[in-house]
PDB file of N, CA and C in Angstrom:
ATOM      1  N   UNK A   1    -120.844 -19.957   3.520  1.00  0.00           N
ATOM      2  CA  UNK A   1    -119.929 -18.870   3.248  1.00  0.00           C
ATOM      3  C   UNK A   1    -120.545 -17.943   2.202  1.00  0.00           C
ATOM      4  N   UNK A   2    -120.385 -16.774   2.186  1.00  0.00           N
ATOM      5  CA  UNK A   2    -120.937 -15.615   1.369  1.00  0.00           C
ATOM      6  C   UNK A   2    -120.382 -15.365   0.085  1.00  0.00           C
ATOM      7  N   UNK A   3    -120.885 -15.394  -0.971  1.00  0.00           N
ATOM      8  CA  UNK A   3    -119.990 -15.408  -1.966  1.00  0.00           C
ATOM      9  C   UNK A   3    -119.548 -13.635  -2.442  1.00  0.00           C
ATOM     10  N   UNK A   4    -118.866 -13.227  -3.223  1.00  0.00           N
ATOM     11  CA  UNK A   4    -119.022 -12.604  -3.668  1.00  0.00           C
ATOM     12  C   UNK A   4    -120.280 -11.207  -4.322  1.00  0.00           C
ATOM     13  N   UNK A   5    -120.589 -11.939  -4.980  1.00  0.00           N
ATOM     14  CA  UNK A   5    -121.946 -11.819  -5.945  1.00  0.00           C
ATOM     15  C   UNK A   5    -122.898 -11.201  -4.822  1.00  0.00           C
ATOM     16  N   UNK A   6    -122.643 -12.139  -3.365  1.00  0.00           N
ATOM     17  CA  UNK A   6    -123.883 -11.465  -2.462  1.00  0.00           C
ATOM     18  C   UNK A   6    -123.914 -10.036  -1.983  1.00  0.00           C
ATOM     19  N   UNK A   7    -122.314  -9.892  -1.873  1.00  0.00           N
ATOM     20  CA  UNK A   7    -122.549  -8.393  -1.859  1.00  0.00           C
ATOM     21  C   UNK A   7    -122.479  -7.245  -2.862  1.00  0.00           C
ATOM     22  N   UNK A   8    -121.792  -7.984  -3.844  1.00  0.00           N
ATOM     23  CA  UNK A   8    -122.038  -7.037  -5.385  1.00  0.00           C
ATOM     24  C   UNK A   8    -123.426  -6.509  -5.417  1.00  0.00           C
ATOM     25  N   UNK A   9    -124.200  -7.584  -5.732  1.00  0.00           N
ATOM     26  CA  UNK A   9    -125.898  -7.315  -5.856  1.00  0.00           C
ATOM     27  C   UNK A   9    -126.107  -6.208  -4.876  1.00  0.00           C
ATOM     28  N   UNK A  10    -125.998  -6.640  -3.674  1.00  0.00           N
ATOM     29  CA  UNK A  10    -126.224  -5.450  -2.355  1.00  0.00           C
ATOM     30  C   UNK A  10    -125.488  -3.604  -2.766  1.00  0.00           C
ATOM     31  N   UNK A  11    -124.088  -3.836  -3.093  1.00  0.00           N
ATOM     32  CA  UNK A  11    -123.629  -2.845  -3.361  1.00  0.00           C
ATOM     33  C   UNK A  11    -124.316  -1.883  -4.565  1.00  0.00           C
ATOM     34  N   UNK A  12    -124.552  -3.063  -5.475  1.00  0.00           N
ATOM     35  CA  UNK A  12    -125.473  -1.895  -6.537  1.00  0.00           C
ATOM     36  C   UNK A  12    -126.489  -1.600  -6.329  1.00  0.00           C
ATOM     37  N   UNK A  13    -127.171  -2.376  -5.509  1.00  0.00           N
ATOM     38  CA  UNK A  13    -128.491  -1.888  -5.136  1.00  0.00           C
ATOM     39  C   UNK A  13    -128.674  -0.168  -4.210  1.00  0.00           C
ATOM     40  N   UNK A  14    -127.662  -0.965  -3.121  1.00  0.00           N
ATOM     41  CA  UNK A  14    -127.520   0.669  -2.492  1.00  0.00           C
ATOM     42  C   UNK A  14    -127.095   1.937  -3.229  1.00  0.00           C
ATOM     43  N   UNK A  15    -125.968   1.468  -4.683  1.00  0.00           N
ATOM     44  CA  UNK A  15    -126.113   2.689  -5.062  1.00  0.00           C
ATOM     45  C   UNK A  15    -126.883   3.140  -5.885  1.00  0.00           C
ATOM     46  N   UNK A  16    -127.945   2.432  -6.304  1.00  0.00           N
ATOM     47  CA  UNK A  16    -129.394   2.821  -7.223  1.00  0.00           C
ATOM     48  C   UNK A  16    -130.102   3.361  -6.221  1.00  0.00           C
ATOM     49  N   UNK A  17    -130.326   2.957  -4.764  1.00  0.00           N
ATOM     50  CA  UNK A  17    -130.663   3.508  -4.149  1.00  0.00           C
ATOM     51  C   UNK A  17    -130.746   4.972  -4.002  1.00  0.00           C
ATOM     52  N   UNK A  18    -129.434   5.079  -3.364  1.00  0.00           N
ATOM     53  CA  UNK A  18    -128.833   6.275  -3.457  1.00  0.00           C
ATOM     54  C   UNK A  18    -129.138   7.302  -4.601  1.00  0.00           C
ATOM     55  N   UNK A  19    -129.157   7.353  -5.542  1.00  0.00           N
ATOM     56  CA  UNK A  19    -129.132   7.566  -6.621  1.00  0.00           C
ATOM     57  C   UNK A  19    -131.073   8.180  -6.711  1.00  0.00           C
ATOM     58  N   UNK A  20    -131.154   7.109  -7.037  1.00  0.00           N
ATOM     59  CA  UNK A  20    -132.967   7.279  -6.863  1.00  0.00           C
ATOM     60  C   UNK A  20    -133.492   8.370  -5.687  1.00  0.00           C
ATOM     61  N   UNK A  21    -132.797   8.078  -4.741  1.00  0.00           N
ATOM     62  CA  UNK A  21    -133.675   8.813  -3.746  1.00  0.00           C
ATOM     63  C   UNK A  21    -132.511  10.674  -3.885  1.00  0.00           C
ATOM     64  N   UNK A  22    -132.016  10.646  -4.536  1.00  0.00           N
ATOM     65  CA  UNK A  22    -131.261  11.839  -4.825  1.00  0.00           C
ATOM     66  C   UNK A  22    -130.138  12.034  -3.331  1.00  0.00           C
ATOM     67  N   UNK A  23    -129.539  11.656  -3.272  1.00  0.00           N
ATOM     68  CA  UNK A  23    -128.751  11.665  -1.556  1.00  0.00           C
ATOM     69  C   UNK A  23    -127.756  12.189  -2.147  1.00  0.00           C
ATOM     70  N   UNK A  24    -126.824  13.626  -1.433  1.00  0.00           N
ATOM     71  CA  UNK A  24    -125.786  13.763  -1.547  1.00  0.00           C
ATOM     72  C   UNK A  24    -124.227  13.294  -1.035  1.00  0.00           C
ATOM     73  N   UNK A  25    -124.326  12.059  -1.688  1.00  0.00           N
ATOM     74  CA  UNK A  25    -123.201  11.023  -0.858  1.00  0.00           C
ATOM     75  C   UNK A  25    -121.809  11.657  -0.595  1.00  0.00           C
ATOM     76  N   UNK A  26    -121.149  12.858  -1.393  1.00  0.00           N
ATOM     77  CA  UNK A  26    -120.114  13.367  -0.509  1.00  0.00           C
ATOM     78  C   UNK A  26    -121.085  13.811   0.874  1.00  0.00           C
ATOM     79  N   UNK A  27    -121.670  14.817   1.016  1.00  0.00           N
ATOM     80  CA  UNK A  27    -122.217  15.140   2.053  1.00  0.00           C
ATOM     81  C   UNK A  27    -122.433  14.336   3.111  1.00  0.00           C
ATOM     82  N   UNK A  28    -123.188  13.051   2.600  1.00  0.00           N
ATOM     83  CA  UNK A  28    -123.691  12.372   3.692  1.00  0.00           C
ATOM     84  C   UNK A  28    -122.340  11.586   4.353  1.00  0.00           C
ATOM     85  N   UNK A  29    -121.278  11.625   3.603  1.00  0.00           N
ATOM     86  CA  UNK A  29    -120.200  10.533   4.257  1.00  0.00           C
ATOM     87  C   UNK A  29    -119.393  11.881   5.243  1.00  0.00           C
ATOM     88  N   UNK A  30    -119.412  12.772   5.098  1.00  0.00           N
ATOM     89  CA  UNK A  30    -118.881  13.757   5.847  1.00  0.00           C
ATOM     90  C   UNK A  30    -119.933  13.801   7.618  1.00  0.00           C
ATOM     91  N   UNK A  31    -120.962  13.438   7.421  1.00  0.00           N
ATOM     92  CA  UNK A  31    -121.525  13.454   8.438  1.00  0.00           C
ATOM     93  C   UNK A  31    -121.006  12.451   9.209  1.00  0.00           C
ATOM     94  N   UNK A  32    -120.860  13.017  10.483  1.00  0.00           N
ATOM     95  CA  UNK A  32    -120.170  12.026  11.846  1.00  0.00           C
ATOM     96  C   UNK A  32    -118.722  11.444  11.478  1.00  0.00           C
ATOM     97  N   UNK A  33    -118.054  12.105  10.939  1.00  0.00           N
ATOM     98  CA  UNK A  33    -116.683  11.576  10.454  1.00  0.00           C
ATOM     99  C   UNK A  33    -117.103   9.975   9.609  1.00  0.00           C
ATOM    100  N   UNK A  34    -118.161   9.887   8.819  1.00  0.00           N
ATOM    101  CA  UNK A  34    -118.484   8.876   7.924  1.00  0.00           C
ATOM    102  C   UNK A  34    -119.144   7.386   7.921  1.00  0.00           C
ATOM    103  N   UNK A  35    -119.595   7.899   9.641  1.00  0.00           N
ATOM    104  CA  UNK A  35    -120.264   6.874  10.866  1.00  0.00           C
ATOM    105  C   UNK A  35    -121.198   6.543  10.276  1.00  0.00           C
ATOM    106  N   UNK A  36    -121.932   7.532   9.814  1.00  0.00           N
ATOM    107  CA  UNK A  36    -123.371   7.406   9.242  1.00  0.00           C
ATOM    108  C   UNK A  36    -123.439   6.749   8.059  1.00  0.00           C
ATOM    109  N   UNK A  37    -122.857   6.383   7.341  1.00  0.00           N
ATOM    110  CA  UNK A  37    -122.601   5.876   5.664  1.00  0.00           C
ATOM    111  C   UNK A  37    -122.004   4.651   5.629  1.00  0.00           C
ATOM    112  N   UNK A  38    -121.374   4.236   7.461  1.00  0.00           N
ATOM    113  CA  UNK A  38    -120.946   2.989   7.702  1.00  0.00           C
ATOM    114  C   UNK A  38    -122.052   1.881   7.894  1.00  0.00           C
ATOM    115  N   UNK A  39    -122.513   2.520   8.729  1.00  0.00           N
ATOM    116  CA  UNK A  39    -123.705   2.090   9.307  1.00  0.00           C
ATOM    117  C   UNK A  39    -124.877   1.356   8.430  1.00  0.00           C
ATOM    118  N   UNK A  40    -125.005   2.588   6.938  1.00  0.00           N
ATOM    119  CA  UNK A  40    -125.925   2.549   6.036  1.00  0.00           C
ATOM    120  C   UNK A  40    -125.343   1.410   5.099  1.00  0.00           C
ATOM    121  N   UNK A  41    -124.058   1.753   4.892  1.00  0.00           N
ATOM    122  CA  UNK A  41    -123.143   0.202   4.088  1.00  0.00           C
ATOM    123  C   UNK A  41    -123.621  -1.039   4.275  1.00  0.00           C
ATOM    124  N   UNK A  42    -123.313  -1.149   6.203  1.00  0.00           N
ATOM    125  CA  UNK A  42    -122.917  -2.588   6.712  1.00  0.00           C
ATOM    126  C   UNK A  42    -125.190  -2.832   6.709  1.00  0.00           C
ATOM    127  N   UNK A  43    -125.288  -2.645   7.197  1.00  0.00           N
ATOM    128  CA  UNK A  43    -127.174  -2.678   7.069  1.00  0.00           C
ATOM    129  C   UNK A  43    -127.470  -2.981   5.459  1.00  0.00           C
ATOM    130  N   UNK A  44    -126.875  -2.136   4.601  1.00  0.00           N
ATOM    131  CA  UNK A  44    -127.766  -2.593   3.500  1.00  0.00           C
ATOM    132  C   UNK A  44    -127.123  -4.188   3.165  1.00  0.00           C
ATOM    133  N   UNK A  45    -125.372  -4.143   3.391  1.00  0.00           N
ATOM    134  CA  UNK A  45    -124.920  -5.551   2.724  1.00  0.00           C
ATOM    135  C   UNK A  45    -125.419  -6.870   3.183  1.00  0.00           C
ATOM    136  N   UNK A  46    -125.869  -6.524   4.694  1.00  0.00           N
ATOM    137  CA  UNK A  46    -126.752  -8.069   5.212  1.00  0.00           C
ATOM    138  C   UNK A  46    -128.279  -7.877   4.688  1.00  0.00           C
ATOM    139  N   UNK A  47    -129.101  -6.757   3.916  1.00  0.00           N
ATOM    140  CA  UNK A  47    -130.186  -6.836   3.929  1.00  0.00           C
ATOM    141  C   UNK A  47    -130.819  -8.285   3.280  1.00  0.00           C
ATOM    142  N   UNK A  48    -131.791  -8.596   3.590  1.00  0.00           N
ATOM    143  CA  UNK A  48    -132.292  -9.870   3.462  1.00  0.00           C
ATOM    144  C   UNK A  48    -133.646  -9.248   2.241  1.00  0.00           C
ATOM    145  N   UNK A  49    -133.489  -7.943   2.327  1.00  0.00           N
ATOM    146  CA  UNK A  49    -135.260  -7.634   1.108  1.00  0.00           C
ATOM    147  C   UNK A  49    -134.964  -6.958  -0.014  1.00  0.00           C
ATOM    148  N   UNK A  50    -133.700  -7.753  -0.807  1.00  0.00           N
ATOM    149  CA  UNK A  50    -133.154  -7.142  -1.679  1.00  0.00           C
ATOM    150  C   UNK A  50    -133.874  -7.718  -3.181  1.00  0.00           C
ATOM    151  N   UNK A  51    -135.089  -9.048  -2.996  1.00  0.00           N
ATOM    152  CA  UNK A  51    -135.586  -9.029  -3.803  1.00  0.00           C
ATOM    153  C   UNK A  51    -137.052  -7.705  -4.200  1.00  0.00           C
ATOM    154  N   UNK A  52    -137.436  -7.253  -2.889  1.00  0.00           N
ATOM    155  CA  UNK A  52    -138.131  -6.344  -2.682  1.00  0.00           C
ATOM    156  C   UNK A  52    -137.656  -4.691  -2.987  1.00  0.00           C
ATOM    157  N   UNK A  53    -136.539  -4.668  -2.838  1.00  0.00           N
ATOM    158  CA  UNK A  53    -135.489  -3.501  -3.286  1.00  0.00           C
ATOM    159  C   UNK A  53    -135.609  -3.582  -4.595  1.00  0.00           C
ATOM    160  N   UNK A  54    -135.083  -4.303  -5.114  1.00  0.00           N
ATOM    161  CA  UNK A  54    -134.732  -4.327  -6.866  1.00  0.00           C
ATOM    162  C   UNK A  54    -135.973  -4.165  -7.692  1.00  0.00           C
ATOM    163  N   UNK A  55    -137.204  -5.410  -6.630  1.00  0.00           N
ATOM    164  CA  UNK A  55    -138.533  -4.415  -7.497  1.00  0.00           C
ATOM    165  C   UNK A  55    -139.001  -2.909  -7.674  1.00  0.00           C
ATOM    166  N   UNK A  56    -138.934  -2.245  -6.026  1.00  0.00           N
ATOM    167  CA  UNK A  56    -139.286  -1.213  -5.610  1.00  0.00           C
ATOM    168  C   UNK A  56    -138.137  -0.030  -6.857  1.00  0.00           C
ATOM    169  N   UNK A  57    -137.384  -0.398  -7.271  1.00  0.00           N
ATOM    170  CA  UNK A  57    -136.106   0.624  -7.847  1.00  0.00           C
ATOM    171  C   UNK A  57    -136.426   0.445  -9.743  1.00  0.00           C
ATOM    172  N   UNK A  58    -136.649  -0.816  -9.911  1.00  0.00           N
ATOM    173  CA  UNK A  58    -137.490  -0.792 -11.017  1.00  0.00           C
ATOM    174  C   UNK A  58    -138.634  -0.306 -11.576  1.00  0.00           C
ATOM    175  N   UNK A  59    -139.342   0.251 -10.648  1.00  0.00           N
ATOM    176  CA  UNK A  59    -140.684   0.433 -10.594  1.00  0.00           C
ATOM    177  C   UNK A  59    -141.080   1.654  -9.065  1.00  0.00           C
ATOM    178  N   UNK A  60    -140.500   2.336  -9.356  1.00  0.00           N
ATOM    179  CA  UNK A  60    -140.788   2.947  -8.320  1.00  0.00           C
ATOM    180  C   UNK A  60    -142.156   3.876  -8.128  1.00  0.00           C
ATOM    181  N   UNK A  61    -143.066   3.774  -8.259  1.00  0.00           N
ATOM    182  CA  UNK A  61    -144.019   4.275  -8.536  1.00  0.00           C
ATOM    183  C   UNK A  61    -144.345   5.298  -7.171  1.00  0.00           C
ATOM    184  N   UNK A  62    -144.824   4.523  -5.911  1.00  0.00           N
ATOM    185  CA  UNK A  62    -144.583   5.418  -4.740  1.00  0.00           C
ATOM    186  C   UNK A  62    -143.650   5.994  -4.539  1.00  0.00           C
ATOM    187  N   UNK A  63    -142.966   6.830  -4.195  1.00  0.00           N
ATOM    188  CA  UNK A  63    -141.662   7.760  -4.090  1.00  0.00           C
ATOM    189  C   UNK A  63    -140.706   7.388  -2.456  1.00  0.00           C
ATOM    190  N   UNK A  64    -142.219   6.951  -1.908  1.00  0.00           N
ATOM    191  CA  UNK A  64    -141.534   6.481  -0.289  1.00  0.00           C
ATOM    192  C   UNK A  64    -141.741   4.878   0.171  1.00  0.00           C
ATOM    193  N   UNK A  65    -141.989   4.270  -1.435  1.00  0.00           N
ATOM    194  CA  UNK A  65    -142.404   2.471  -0.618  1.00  0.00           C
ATOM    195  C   UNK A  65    -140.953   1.686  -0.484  1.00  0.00           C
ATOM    196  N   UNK A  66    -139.884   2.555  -0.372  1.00  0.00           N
ATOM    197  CA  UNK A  66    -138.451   1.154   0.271  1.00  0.00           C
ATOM    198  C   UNK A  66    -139.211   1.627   1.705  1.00  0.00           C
ATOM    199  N   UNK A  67    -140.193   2.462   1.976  1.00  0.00           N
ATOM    200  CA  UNK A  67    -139.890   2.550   3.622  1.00  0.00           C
ATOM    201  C   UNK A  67    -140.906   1.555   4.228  1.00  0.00           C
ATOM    202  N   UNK A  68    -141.224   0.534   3.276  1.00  0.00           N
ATOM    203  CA  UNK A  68    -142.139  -0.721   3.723  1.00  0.00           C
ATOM    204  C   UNK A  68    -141.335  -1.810   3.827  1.00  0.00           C
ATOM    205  N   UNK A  69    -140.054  -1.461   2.949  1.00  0.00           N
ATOM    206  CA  UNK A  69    -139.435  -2.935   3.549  1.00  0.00           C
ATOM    207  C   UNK A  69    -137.884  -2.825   3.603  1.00  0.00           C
ATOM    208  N   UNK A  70    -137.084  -1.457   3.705  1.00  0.00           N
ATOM    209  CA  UNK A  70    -135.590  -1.465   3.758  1.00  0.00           C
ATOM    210  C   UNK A  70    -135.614  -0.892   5.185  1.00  0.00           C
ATOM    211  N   UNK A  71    -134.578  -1.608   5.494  1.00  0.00           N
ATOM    212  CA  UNK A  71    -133.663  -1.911   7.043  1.00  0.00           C
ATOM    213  C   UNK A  71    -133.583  -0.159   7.532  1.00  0.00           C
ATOM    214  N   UNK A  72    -133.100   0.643   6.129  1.00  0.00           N
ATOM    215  CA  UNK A  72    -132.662   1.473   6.286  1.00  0.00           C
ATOM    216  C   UNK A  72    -133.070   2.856   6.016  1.00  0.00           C
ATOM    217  N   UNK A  73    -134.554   2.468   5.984  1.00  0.00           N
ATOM    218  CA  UNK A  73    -135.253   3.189   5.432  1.00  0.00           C
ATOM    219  C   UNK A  73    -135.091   4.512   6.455  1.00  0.00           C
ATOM    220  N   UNK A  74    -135.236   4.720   7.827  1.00  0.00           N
ATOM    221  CA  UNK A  74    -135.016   5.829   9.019  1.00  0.00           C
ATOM    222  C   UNK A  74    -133.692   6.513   8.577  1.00  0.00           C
ATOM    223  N   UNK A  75    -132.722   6.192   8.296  1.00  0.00           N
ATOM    224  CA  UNK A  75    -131.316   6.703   8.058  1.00  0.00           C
ATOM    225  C   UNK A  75    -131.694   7.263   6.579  1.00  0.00           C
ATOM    226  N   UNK A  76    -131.887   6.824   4.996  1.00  0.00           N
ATOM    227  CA  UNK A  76    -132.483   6.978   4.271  1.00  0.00           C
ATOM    228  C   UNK A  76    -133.000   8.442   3.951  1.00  0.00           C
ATOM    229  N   UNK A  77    -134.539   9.135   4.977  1.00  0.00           N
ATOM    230  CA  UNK A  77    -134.818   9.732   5.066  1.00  0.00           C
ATOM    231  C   UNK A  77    -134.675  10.855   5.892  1.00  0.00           C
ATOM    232  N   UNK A  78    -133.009  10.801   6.218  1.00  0.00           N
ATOM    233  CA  UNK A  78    -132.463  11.936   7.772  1.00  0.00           C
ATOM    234  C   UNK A  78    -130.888  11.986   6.582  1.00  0.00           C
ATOM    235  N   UNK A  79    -130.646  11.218   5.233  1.00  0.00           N
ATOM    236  CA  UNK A  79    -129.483  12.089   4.773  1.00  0.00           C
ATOM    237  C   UNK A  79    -129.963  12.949   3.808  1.00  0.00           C
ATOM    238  N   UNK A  80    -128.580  13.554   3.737  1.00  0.00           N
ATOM    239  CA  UNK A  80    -129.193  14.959   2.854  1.00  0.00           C
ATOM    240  C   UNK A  80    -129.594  14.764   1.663  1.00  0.00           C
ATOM    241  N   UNK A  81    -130.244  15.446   0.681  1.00  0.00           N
ATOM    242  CA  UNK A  81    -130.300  15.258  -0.459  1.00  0.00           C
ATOM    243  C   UNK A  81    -129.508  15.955  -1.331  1.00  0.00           C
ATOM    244  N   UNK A  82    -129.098  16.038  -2.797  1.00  0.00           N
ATOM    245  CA  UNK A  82    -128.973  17.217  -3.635  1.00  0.00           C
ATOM    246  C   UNK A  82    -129.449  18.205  -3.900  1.00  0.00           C
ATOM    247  N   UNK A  83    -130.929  18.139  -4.192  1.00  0.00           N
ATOM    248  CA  UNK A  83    -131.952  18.807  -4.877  1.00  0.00           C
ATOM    249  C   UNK A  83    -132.689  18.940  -4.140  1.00  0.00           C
ATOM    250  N   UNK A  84    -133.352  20.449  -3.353  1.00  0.00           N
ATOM    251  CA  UNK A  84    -134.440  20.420  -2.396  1.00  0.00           C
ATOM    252  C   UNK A  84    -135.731  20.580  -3.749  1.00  0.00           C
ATOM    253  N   UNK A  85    -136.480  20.136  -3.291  1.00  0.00           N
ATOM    254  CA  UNK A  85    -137.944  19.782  -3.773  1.00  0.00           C
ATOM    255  C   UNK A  85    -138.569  21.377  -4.210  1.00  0.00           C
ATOM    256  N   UNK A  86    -139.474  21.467  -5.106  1.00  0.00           N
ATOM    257  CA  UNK A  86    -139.507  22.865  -4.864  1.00  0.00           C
ATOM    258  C   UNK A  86    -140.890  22.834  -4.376  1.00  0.00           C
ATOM    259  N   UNK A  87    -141.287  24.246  -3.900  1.00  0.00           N
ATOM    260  CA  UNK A  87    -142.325  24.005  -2.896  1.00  0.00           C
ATOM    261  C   UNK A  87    -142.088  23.820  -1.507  1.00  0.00           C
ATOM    262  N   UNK A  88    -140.677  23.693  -1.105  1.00  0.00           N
ATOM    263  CA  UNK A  88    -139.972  23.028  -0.105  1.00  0.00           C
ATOM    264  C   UNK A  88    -140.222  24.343   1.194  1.00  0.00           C
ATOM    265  N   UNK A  89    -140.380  25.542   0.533  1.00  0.00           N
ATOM    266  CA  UNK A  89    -140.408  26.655   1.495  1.00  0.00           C
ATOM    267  C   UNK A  89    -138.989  27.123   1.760  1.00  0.00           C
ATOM    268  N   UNK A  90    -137.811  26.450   1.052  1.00  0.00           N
ATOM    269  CA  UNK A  90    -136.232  26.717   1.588  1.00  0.00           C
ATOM    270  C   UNK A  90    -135.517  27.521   0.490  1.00  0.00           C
TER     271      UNK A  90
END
């Protein structure tokens, strides 16, 4: 049985995630009537590479290495952000 704790850990992780990678989470939950943010929820709470997450967020040195080992890394890089990059051409 799953305790608690297993998805706490998961939940904060996704939102350091989030966070880190700059995502505009009103925005992104508005997409698909909030399909998309379900999806990204239920995926991160079973992730199994959350010891690999917590390093990667501590230490983030590459800007794109969760996309070596999160589930969710494709979804990840298709929500919106806050802040376009500058240089971005937009």
């Amino acid at each position: 049985m799953l305790e608690l704790a297993f998805f706490e850990r998961r939940a904060n992780l996704m939102r350091a995630m989030l966070r880190q990678l700059d995502i505009d989470v009103a925005q992104a939950c508005a997409q698909a009537l909030g399909t998309v943010m379900q999806r990204f929820a239920r995926t991160c709470a079973l992730c199994r590479n959350v010891d690999a997450c917590e390093r990667w967020l501590a230490a983030p040195e590459d800007p794109t290495g969760y996309r070596r080992f999160c589930p969710n890394a494709d979804r990840l890089d298709r929500l919106p952000r806050r802040h376009i990059p500058n240089g971005s051409g937009c």
